[in-house]
N, C-alpha and C. Protein backbone atom coordinates (compact mmCIF):
# COMPACT_ATOMS: atom_id res chain seq x y z
N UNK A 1 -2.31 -15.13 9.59
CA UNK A 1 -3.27 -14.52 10.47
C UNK A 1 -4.19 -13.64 9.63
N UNK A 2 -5.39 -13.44 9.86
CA UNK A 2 -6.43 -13.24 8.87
C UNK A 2 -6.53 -11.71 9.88
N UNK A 3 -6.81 -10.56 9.14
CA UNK A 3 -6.94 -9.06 9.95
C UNK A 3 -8.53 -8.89 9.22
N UNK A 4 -9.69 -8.51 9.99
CA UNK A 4 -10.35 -7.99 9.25
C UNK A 4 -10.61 -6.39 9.13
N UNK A 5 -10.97 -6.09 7.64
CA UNK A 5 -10.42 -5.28 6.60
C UNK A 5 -11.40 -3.55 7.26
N UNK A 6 -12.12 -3.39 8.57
CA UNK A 6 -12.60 -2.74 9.52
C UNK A 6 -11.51 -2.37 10.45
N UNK A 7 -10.63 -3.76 10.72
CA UNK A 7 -9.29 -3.25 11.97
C UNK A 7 -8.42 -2.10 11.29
N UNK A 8 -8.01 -2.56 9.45
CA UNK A 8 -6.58 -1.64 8.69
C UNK A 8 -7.25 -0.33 8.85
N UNK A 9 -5.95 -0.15 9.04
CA UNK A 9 -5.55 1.56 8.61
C UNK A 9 -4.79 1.95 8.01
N UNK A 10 -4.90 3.24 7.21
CA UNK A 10 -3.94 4.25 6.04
C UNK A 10 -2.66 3.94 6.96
N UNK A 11 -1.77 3.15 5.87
CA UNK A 11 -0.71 3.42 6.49
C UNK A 11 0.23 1.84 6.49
N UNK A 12 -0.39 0.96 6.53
CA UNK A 12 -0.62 -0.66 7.18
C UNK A 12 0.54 -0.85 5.54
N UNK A 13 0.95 -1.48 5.74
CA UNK A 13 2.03 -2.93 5.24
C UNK A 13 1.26 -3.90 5.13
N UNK A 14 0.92 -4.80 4.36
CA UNK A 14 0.56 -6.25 3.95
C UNK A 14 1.95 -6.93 3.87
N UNK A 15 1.71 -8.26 4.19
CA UNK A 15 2.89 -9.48 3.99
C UNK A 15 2.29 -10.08 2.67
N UNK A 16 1.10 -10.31 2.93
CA UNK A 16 0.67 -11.44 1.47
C UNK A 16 0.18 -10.14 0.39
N UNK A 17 0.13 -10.94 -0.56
CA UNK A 17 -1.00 -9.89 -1.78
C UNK A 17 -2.45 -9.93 -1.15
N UNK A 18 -3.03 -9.47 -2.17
CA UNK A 18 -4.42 -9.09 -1.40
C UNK A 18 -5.03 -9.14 -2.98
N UNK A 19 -6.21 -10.30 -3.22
CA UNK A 19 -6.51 -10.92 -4.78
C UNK A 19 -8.46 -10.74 -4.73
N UNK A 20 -8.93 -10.25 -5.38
CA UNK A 20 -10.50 -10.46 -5.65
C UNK A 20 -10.51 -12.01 -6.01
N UNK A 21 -11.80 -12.11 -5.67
CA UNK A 21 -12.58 -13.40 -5.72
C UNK A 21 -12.74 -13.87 -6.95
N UNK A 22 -12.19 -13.10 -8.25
CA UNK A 22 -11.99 -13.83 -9.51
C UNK A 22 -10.23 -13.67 -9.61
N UNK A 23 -9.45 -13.52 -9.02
CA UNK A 23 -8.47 -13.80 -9.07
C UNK A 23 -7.77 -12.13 -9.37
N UNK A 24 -8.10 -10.68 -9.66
CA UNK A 24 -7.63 -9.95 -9.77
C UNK A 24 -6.50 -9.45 -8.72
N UNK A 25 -5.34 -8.94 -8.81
CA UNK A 25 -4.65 -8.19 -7.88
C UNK A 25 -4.98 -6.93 -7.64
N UNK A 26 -5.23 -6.66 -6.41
CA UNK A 26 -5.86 -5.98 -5.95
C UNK A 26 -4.48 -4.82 -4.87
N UNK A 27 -3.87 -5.31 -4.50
CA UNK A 27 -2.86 -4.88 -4.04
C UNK A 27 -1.69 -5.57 -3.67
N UNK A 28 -0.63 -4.98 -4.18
CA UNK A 28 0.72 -6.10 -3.99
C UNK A 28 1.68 -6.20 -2.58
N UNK A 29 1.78 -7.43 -2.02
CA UNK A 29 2.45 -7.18 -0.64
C UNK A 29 3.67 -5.79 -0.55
N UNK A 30 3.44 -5.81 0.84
CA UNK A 30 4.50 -4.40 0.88
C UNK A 30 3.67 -3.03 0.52
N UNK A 31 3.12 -2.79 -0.42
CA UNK A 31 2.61 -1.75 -0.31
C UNK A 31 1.89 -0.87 0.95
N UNK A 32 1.87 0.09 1.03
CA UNK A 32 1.08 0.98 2.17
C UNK A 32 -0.53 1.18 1.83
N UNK A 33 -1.02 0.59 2.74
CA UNK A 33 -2.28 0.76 2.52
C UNK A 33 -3.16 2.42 2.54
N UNK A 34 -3.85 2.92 1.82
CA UNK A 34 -4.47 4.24 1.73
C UNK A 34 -5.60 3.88 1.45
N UNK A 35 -6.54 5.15 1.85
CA UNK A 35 -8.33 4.97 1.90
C UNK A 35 -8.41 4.02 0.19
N UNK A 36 -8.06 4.37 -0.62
CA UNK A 36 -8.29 4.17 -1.67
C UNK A 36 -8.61 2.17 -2.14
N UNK A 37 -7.24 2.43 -1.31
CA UNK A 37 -7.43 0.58 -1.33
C UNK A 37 -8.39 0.13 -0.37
N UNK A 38 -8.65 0.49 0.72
CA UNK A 38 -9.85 -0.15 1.53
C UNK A 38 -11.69 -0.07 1.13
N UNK A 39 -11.81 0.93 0.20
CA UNK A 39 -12.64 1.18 -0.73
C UNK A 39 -12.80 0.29 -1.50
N UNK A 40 -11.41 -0.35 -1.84
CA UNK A 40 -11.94 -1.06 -3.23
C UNK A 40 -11.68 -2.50 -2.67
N UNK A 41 -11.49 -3.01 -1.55
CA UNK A 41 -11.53 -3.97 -0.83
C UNK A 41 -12.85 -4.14 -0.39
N UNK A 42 -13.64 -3.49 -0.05
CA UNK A 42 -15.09 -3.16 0.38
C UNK A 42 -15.78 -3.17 -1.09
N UNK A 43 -15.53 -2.73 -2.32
CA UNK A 43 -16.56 -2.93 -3.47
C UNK A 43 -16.12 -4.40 -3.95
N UNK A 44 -14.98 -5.29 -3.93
CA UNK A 44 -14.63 -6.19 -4.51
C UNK A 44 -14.92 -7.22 -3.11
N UNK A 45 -15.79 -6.69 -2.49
CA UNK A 45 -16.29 -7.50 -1.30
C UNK A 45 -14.81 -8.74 0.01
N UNK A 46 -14.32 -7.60 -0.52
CA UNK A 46 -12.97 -8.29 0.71
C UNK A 46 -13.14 -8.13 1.94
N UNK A 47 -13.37 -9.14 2.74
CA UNK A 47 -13.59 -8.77 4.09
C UNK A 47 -12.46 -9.07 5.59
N UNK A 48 -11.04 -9.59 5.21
CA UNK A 48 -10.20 -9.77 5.94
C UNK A 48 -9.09 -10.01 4.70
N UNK A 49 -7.66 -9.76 5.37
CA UNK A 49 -6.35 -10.12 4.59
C UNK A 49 -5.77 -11.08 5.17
N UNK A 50 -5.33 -11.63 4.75
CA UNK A 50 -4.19 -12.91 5.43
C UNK A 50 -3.03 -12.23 5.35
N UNK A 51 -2.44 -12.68 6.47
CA UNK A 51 -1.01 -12.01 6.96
C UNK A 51 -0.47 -13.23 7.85
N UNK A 52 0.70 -13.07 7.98
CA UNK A 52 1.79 -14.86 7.97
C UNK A 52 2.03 -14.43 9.39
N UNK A 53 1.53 -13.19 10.03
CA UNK A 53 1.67 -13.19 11.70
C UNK A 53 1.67 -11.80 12.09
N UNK A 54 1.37 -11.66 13.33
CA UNK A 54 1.22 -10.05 14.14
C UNK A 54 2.51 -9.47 13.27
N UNK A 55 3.63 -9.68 13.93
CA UNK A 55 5.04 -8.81 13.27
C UNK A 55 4.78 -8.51 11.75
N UNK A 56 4.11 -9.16 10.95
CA UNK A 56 4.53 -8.52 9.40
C UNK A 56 3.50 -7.79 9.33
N UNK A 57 2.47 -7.30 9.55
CA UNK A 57 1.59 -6.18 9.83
C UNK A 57 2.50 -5.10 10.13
N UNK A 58 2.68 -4.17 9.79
CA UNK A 58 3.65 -2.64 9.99
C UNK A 58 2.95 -1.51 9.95
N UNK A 59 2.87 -0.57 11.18
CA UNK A 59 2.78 0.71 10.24
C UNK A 59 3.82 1.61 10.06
N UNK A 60 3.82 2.07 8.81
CA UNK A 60 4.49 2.79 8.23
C UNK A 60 4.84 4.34 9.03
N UNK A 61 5.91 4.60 9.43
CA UNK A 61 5.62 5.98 10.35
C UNK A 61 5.38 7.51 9.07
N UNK A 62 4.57 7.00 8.10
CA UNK A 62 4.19 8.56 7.72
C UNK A 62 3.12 8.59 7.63
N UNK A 63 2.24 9.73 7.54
CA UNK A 63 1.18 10.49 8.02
C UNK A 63 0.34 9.90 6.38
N UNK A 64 -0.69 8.82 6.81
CA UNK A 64 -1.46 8.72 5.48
C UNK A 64 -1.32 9.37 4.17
N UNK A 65 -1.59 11.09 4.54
CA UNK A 65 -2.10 11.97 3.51
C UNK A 65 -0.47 12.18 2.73
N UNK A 66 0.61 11.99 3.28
CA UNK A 66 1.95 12.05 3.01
C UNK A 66 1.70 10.24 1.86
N UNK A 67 1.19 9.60 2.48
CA UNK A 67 1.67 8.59 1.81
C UNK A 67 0.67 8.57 0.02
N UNK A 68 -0.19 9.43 0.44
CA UNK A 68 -1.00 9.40 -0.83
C UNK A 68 -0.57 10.34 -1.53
N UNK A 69 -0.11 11.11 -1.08
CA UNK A 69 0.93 12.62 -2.16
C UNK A 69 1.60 11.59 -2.62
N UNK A 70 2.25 10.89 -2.19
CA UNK A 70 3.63 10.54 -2.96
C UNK A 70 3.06 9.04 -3.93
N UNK A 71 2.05 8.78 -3.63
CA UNK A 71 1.38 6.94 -4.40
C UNK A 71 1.16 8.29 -5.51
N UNK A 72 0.13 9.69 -5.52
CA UNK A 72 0.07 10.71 -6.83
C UNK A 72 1.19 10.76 -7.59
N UNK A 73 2.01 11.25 -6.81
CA UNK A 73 3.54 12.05 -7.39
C UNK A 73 4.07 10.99 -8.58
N UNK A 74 4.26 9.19 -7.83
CA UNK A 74 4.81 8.19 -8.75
C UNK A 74 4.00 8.09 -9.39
N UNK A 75 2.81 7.89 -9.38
CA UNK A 75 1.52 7.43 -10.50
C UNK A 75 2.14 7.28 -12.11
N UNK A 76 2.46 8.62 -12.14
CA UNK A 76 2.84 9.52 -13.26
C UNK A 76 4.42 8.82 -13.74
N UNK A 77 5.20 8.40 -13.01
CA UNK A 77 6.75 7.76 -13.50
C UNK A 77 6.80 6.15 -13.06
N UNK A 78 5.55 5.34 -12.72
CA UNK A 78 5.27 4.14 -13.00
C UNK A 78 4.31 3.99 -13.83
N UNK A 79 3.84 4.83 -14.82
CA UNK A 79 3.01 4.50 -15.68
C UNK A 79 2.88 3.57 -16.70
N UNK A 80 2.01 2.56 -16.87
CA UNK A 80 2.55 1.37 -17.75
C UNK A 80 3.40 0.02 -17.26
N UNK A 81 3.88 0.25 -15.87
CA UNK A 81 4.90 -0.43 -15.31
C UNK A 81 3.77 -1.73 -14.75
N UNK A 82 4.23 -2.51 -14.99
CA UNK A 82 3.60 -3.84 -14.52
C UNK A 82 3.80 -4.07 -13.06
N UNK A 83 2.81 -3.86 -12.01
CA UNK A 83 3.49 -4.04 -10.54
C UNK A 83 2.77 -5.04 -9.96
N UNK A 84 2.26 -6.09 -11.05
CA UNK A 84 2.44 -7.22 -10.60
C UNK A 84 3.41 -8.03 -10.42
N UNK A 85 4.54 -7.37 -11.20
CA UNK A 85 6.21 -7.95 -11.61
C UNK A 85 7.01 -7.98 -9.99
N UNK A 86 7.28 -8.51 -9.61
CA UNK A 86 7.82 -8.83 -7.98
C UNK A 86 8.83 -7.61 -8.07
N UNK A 87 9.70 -7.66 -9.43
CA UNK A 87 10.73 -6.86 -8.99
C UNK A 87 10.46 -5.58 -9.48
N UNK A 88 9.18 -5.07 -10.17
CA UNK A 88 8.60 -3.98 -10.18
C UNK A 88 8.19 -3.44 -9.36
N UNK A 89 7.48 -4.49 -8.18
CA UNK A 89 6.48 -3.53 -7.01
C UNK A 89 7.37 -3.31 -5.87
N UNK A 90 8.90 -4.19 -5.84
CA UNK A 90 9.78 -3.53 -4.74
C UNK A 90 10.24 -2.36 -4.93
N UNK A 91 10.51 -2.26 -6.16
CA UNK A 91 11.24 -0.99 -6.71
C UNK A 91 10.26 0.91 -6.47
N UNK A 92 9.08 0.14 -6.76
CA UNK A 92 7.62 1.55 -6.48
C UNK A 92 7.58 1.09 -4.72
N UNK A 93 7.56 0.19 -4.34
CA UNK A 93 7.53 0.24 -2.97
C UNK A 93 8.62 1.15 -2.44
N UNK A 94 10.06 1.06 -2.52
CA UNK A 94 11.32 1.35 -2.21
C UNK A 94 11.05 3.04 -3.11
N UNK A 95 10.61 3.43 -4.34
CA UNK A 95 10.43 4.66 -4.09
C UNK A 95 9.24 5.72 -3.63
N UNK A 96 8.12 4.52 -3.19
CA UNK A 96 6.80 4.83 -2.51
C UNK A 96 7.78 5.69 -0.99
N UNK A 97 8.68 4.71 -0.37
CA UNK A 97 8.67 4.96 1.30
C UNK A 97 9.93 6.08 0.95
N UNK A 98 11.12 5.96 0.13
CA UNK A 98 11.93 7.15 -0.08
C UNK A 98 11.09 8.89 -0.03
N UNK A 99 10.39 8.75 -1.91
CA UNK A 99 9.30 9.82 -1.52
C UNK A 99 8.73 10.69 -0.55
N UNK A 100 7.93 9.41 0.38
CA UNK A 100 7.56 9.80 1.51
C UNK A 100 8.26 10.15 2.46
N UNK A 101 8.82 9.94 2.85
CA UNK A 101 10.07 10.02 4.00
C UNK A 101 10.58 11.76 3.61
N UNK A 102 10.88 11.98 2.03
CA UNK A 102 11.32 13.19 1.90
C UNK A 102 10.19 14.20 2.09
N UNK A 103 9.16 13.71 1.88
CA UNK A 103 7.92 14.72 1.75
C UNK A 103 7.37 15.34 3.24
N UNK A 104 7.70 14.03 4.13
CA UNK A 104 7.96 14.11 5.49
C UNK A 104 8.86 15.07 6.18
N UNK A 105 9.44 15.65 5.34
CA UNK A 105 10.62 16.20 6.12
C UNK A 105 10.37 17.66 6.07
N UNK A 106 10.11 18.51 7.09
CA UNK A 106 10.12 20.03 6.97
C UNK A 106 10.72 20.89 5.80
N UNK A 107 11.62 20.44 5.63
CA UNK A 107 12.09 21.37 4.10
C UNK A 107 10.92 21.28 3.48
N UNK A 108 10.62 20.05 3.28
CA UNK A 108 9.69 19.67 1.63
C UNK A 108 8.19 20.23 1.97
N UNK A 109 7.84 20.42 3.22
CA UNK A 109 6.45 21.53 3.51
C UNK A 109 6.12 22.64 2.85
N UNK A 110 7.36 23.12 2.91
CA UNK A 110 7.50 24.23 2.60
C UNK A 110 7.26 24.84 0.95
């Protein structure tokens, strides 16, 4: 199912990758979508994602700006890390939503 890239929002799950028109990766399935990537979906002239059906579209229950603290926070301890590597981008995915989830949590406001 094709979403166009006006409907996403901060926050959104992809099923497929998401590739520029010369073949670059642009974002790897699973990831949480943030302003950052819809920006560069819009300069690399992307105008819809393919997605394998309504259900694999997700949103993520944390608060955008939570999810971009924590894409900052890892930046810095995936550096160099290839996340085109399948079993690289589960692993930053799996500590993308951990992160968040803690950052989410009233203690960590504070």
């Amino acid at each position: 199912m094709k979403i166009p890239i006006a409907e996403l929002k901060e926050g959104v799950s992809l099923s497929l990758d998401v590739v520029s028109p010369n073949g670059q990766l642009l974002l790897k399935s699973g990831f949480p979508l943030t302003e950052k990537h819809l920006r560069a979906f819009k300069m690399w002239g992307i105008t819809e994602v393919e997605t394998e059906g309504e259900n694999d579209v997700q949103v993520l229950p944390f608060n955008p700006e939570i999810l971009a603290k924590a894409d900052l926070l890892l930046h810095d301890r995936f550096y160099g890390a290839d996340l085109s590597n399948p079993v690289l981008s589960r692993i930053y995915g799996f500590c993308l939503k951990r992160l968040a989830q803690k950052l989410s949590q009233p203690s960590a406001a504070s």
